[in-house]
PDB file of N, CA and C in Angstrom:
ATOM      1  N   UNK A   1      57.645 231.360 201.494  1.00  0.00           N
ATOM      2  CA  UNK A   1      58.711 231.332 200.511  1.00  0.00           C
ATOM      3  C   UNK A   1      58.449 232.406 199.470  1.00  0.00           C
ATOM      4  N   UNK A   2      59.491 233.150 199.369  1.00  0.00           N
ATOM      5  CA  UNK A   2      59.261 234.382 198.541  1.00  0.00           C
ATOM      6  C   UNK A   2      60.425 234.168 197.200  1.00  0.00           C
ATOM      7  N   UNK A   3      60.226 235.016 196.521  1.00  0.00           N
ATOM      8  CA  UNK A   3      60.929 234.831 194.949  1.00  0.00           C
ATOM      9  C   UNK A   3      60.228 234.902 193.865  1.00  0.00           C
ATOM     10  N   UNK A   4      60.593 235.281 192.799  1.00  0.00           N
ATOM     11  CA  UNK A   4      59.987 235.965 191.070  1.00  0.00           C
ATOM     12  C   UNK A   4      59.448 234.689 190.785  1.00  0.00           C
ATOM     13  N   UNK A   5      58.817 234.701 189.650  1.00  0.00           N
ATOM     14  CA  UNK A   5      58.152 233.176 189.279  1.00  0.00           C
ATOM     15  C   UNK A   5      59.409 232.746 188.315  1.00  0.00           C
ATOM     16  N   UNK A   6      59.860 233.574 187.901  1.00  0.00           N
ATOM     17  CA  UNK A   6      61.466 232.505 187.024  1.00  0.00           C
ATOM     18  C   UNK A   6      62.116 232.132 187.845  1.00  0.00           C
ATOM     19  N   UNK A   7      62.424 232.192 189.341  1.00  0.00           N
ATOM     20  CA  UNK A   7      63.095 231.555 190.208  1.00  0.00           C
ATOM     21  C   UNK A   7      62.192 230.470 191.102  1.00  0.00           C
ATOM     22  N   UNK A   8      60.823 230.795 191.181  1.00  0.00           N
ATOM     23  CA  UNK A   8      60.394 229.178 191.557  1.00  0.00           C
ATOM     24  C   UNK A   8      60.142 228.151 190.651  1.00  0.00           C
ATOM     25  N   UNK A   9      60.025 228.460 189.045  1.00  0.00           N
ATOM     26  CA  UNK A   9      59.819 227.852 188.146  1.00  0.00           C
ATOM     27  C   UNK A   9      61.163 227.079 187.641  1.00  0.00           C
ATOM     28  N   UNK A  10      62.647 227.552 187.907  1.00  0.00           N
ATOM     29  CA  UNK A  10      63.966 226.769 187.901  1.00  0.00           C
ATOM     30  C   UNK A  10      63.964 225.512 188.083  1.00  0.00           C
ATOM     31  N   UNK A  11      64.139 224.419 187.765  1.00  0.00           N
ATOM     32  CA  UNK A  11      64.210 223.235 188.516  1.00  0.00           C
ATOM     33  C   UNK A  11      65.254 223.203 189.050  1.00  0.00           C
ATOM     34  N   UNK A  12      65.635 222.214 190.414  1.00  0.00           N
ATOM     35  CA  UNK A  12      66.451 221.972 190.940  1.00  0.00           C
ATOM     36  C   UNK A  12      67.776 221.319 190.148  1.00  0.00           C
ATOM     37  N   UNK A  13      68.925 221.446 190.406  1.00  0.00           N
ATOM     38  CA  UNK A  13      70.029 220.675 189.739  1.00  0.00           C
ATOM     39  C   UNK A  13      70.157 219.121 189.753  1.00  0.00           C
ATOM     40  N   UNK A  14      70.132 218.781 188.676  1.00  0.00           N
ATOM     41  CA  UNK A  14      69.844 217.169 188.655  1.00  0.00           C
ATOM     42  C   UNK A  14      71.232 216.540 189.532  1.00  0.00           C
ATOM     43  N   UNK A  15      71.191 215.058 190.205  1.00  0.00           N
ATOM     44  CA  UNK A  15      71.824 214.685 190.971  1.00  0.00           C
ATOM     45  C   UNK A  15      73.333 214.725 190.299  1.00  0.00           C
ATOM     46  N   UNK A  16      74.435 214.527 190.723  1.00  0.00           N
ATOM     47  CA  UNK A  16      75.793 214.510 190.287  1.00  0.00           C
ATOM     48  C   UNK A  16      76.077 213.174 189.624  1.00  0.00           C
ATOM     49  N   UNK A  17      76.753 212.643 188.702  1.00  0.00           N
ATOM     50  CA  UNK A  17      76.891 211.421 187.732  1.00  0.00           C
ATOM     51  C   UNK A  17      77.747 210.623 188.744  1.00  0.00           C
ATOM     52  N   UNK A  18      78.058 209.321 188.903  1.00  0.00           N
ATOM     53  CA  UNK A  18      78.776 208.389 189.800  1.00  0.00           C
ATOM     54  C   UNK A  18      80.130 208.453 189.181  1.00  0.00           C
ATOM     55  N   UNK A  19      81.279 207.874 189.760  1.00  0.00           N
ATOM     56  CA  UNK A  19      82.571 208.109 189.277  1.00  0.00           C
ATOM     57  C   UNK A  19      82.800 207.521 188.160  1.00  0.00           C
ATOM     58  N   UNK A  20      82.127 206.286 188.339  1.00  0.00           N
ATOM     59  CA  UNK A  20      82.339 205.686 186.652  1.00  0.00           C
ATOM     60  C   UNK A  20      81.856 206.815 185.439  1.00  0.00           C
ATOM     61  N   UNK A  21      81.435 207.657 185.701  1.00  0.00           N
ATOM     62  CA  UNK A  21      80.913 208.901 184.767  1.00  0.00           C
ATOM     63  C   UNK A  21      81.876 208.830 183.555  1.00  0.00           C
ATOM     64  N   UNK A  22      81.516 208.970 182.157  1.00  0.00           N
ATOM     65  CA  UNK A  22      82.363 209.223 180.999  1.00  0.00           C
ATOM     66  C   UNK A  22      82.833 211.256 181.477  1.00  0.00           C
ATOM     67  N   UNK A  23      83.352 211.218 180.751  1.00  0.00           N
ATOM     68  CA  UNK A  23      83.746 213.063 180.575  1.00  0.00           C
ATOM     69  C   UNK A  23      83.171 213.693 180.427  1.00  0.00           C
ATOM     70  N   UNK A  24      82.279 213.232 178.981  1.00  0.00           N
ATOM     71  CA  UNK A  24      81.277 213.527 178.437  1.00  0.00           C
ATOM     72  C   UNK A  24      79.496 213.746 179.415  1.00  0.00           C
ATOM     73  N   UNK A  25      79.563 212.877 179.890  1.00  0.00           N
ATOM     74  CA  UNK A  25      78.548 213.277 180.974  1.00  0.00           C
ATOM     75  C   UNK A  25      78.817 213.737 181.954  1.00  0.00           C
ATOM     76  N   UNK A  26      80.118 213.857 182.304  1.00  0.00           N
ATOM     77  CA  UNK A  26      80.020 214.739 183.610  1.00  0.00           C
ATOM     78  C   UNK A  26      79.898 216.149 182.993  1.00  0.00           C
ATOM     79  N   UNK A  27      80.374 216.329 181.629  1.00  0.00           N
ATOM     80  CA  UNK A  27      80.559 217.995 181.466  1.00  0.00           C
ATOM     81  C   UNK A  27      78.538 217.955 180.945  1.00  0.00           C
ATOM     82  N   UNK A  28      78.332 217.069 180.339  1.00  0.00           N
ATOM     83  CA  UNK A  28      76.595 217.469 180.457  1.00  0.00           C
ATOM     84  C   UNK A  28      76.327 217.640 181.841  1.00  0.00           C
ATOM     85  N   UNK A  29      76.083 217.321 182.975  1.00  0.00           N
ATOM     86  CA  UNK A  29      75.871 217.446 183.465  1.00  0.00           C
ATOM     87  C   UNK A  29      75.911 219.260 184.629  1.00  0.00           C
ATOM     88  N   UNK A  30      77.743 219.271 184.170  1.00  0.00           N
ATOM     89  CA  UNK A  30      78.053 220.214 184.716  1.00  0.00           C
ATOM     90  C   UNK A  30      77.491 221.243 184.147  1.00  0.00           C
ATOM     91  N   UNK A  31      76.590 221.770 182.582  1.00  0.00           N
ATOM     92  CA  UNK A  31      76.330 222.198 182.145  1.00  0.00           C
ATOM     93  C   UNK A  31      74.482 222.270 182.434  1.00  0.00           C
ATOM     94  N   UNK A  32      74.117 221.587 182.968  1.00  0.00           N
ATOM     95  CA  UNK A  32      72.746 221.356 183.494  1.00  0.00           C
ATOM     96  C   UNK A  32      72.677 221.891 184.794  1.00  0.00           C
ATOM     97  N   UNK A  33      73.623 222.133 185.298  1.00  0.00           N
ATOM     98  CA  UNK A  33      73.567 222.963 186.887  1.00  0.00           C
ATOM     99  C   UNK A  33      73.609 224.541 186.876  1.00  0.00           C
ATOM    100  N   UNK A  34      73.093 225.119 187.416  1.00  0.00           N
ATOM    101  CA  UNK A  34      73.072 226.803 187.720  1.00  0.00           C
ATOM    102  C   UNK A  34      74.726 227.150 187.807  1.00  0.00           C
ATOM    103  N   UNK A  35      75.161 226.773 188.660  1.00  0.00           N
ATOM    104  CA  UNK A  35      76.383 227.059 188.553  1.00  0.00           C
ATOM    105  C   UNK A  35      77.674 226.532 187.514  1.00  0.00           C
ATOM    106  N   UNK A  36      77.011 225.543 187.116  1.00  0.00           N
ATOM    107  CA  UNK A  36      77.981 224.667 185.706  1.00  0.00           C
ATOM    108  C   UNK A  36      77.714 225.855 184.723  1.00  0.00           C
ATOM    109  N   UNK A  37      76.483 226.741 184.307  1.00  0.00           N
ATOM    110  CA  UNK A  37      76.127 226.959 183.497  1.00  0.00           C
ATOM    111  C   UNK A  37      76.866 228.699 183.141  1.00  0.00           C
ATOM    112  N   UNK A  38      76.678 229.250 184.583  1.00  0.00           N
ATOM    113  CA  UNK A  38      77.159 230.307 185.153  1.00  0.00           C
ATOM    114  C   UNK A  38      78.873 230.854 184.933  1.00  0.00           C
ATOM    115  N   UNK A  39      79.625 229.781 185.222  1.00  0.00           N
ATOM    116  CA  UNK A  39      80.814 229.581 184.999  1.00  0.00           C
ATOM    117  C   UNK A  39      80.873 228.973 183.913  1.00  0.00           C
ATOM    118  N   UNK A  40      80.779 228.164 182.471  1.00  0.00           N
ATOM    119  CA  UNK A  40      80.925 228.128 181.521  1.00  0.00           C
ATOM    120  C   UNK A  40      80.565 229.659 180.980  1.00  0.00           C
ATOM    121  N   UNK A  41      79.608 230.056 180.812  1.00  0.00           N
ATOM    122  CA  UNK A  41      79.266 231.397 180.299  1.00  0.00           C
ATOM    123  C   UNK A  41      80.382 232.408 180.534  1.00  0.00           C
ATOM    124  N   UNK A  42      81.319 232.078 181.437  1.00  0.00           N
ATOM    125  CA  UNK A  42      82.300 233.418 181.505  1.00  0.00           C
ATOM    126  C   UNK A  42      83.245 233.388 180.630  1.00  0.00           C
ATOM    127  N   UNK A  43      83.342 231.928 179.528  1.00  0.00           N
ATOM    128  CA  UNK A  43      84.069 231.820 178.610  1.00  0.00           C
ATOM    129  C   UNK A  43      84.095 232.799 177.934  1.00  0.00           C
ATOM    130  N   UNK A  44      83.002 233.130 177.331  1.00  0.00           N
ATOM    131  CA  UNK A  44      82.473 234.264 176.202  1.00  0.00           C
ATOM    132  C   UNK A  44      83.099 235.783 176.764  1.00  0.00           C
ATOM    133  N   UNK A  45      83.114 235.635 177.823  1.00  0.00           N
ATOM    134  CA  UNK A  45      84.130 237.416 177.279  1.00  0.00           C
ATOM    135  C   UNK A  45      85.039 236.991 178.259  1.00  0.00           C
ATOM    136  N   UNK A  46      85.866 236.122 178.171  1.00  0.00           N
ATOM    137  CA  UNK A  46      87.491 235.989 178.014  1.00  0.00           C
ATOM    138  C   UNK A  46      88.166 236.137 177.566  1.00  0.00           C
ATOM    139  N   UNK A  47      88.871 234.563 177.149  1.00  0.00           N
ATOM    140  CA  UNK A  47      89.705 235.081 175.841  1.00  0.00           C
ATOM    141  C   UNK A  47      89.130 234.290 174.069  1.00  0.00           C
ATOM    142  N   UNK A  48      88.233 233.694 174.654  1.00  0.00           N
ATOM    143  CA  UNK A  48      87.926 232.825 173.533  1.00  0.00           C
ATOM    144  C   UNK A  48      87.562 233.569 171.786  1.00  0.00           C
ATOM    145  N   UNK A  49      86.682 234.810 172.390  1.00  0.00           N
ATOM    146  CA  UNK A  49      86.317 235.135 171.016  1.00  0.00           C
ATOM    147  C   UNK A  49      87.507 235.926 169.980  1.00  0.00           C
ATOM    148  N   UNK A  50      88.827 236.270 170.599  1.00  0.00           N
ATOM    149  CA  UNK A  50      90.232 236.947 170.556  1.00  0.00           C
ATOM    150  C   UNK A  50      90.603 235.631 169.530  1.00  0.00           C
ATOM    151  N   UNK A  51      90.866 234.371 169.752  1.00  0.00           N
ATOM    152  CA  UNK A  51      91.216 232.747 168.914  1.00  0.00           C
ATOM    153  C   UNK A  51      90.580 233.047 167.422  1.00  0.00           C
ATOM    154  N   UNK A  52      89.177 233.389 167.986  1.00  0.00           N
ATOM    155  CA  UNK A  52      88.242 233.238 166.936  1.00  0.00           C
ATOM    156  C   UNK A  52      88.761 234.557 166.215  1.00  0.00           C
ATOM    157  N   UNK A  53      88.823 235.778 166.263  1.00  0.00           N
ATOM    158  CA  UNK A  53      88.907 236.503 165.819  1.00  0.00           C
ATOM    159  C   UNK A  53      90.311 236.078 164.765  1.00  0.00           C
ATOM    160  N   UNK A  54      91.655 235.499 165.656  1.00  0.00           N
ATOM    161  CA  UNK A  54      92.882 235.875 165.467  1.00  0.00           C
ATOM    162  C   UNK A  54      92.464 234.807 164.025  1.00  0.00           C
ATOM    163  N   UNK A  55      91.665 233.668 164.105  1.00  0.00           N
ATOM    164  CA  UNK A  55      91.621 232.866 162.980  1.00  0.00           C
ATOM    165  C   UNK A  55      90.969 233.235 161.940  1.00  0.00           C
ATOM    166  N   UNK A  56      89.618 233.895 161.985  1.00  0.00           N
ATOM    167  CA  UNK A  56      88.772 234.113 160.869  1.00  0.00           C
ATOM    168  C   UNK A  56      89.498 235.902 160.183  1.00  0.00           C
ATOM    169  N   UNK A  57      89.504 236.786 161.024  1.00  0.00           N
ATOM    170  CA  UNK A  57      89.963 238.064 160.419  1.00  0.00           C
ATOM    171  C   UNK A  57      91.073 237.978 159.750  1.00  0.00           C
ATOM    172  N   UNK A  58      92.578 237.434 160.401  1.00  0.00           N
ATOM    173  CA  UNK A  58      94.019 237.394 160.540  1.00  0.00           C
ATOM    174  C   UNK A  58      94.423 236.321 159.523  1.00  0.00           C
ATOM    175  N   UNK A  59      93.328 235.153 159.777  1.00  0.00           N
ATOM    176  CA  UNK A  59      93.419 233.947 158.803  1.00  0.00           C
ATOM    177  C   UNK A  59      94.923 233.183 159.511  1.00  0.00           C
ATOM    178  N   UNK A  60      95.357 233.406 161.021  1.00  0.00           N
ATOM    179  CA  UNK A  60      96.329 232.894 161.341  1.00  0.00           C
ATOM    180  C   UNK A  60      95.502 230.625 161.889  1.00  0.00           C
ATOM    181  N   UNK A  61      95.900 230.002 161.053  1.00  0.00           N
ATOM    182  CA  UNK A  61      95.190 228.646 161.801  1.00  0.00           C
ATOM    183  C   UNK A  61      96.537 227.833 162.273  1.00  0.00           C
ATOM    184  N   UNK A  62      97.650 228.010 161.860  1.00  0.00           N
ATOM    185  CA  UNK A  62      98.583 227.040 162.511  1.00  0.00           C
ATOM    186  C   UNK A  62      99.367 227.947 162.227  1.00  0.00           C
ATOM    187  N   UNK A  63     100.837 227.352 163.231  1.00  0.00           N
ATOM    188  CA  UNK A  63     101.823 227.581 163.517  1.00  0.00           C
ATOM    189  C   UNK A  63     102.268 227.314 162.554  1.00  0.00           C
ATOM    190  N   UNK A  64     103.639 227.946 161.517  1.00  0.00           N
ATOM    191  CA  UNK A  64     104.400 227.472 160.444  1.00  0.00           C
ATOM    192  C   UNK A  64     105.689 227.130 161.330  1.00  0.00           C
ATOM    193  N   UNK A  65     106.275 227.422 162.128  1.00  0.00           N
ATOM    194  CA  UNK A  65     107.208 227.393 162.802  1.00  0.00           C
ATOM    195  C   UNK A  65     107.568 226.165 163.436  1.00  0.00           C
ATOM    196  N   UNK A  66     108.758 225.174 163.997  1.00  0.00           N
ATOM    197  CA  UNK A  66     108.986 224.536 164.760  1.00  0.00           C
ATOM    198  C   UNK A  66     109.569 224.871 165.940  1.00  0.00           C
ATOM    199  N   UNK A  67     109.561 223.963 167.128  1.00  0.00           N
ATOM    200  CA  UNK A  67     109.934 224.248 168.559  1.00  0.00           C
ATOM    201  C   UNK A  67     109.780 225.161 168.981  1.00  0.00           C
ATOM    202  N   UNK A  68     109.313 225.064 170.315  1.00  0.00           N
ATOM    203  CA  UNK A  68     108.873 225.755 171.286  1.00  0.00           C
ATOM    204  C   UNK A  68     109.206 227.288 171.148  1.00  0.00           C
ATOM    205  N   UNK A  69     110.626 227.843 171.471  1.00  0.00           N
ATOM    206  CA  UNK A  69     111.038 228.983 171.662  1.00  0.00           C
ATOM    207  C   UNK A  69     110.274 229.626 170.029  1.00  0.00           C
ATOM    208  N   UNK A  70     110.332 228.309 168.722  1.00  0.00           N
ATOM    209  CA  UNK A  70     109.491 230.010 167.628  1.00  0.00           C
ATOM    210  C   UNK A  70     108.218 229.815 167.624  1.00  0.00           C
ATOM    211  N   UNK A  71     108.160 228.741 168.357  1.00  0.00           N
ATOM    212  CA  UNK A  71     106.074 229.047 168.304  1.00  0.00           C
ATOM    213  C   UNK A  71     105.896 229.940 169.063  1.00  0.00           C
ATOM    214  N   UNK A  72     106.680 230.479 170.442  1.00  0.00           N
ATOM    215  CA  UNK A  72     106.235 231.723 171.494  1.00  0.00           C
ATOM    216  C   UNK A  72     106.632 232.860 170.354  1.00  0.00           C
ATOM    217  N   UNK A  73     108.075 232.895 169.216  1.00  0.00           N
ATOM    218  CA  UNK A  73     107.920 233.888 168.743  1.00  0.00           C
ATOM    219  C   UNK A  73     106.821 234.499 167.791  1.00  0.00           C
ATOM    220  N   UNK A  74     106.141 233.361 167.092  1.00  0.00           N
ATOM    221  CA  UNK A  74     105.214 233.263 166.436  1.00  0.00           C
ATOM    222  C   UNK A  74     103.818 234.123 166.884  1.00  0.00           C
ATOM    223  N   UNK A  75     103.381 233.099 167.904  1.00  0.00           N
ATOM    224  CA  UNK A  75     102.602 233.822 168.524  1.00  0.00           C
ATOM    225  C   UNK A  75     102.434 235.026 169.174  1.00  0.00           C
ATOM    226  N   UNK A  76     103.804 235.454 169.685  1.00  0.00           N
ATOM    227  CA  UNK A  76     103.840 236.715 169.890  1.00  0.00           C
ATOM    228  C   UNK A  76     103.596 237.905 168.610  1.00  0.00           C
ATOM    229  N   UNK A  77     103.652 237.347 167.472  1.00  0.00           N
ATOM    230  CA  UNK A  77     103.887 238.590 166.502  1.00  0.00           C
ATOM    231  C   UNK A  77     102.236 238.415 165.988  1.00  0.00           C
ATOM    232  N   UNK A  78     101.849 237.401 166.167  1.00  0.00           N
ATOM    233  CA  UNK A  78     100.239 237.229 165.709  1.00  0.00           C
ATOM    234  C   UNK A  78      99.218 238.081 166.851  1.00  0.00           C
ATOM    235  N   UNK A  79     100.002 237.885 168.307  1.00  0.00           N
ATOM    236  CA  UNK A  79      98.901 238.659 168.886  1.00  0.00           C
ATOM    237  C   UNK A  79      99.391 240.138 169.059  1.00  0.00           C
ATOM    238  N   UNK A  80     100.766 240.588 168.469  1.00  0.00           N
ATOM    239  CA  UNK A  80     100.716 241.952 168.593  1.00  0.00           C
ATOM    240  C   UNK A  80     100.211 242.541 167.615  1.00  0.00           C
ATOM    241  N   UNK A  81     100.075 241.884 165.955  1.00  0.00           N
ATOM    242  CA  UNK A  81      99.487 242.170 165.204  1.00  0.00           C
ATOM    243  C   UNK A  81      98.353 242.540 165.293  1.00  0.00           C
ATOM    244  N   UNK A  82      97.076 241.377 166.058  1.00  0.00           N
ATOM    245  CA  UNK A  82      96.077 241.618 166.495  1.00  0.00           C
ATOM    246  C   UNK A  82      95.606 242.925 167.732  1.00  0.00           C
ATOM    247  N   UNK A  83      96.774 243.039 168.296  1.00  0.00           N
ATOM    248  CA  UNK A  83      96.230 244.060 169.139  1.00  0.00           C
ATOM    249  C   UNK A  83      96.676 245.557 168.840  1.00  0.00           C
ATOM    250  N   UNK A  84      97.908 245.598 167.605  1.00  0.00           N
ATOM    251  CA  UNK A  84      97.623 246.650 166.539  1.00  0.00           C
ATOM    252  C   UNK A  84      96.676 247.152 165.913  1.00  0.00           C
ATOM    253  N   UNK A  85      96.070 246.241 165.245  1.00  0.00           N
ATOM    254  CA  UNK A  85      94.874 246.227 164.431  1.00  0.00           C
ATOM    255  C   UNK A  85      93.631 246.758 165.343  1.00  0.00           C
ATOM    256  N   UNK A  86      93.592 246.072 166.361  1.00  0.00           N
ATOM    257  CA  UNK A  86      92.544 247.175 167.263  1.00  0.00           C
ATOM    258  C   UNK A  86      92.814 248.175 167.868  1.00  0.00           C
ATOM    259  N   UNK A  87      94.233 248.393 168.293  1.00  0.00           N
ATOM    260  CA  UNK A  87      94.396 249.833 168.763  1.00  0.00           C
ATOM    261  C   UNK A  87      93.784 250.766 167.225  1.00  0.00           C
ATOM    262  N   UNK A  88      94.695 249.946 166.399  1.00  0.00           N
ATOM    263  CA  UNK A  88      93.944 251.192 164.561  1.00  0.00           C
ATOM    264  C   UNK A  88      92.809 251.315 164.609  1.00  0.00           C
ATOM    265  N   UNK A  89      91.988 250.584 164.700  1.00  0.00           N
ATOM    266  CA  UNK A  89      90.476 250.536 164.851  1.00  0.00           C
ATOM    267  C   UNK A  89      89.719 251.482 165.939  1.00  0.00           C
ATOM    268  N   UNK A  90      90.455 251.242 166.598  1.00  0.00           N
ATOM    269  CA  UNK A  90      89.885 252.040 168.239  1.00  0.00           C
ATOM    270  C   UNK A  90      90.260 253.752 168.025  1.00  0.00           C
ATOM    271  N   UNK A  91      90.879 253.983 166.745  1.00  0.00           N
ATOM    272  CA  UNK A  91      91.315 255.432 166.948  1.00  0.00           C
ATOM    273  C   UNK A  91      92.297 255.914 167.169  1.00  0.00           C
ATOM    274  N   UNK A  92      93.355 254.888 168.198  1.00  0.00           N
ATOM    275  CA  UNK A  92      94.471 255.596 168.916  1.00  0.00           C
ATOM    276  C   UNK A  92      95.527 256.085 168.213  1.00  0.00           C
ATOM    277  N   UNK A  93      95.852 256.773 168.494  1.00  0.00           N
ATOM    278  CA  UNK A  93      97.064 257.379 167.772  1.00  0.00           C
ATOM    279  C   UNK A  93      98.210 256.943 168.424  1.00  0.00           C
ATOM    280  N   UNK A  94      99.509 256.915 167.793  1.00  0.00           N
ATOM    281  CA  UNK A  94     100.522 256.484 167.958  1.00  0.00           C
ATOM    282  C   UNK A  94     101.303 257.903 169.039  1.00  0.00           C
ATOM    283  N   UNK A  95     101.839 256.847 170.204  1.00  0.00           N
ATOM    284  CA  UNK A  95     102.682 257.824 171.139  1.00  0.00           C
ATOM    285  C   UNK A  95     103.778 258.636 170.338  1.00  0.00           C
ATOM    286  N   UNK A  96     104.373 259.887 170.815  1.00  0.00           N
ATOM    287  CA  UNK A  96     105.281 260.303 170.073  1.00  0.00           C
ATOM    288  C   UNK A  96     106.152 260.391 170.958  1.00  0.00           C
ATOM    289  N   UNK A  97     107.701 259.826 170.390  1.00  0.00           N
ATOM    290  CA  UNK A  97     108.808 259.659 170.591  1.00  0.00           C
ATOM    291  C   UNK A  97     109.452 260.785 171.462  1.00  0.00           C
TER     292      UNK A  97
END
């Protein structure tokens, strides 16, 4: 059996929780597995830290708007804002007409 010593030193993935499982332990759990752990981690450069950004920089935390059709308008003007703000940042210059 061949492999680095951080790969024989891994422990194996602990057994799977029974159906009566709360949520809560199945997502511990799923988070205790190589692959639970692997696929959570792809959160982080998705879209998650973009939320975070749009809330702490933008200071956008709720919707002021009611029903559906102005929360899409809403949100639409919050994330073009946001992706203004980084095109400005990034340098780009504006296309010309």
């Amino acid at each position: 059996m061949r492999g680095t010593v951080q790969e024989l030193e891994q422990p194996a993935d602990p057994p799977a929780p029974g159906p009566e499982a709360s949520t809560k332990e199945r997502m511990k759990h799923r988070l205790e597995t190589k692959k639970g752990r692997k696929l959570y981690a792809l959160r982080k450069q998705t879209i998650e830290p973009i939320f975070g950004i749009i809330k702490e920089t933008l200071g956008f935390l709720r919707f002021s708007l009611r029903g559906l059709k102005n929360v899409r308008t809403e949100g639409t003007l919050v994330t073009l804002a946001y992706n203004l703000k980084r095109l400005f940042h990034m340098g780009s210059a504006p296309l010309a007409a």
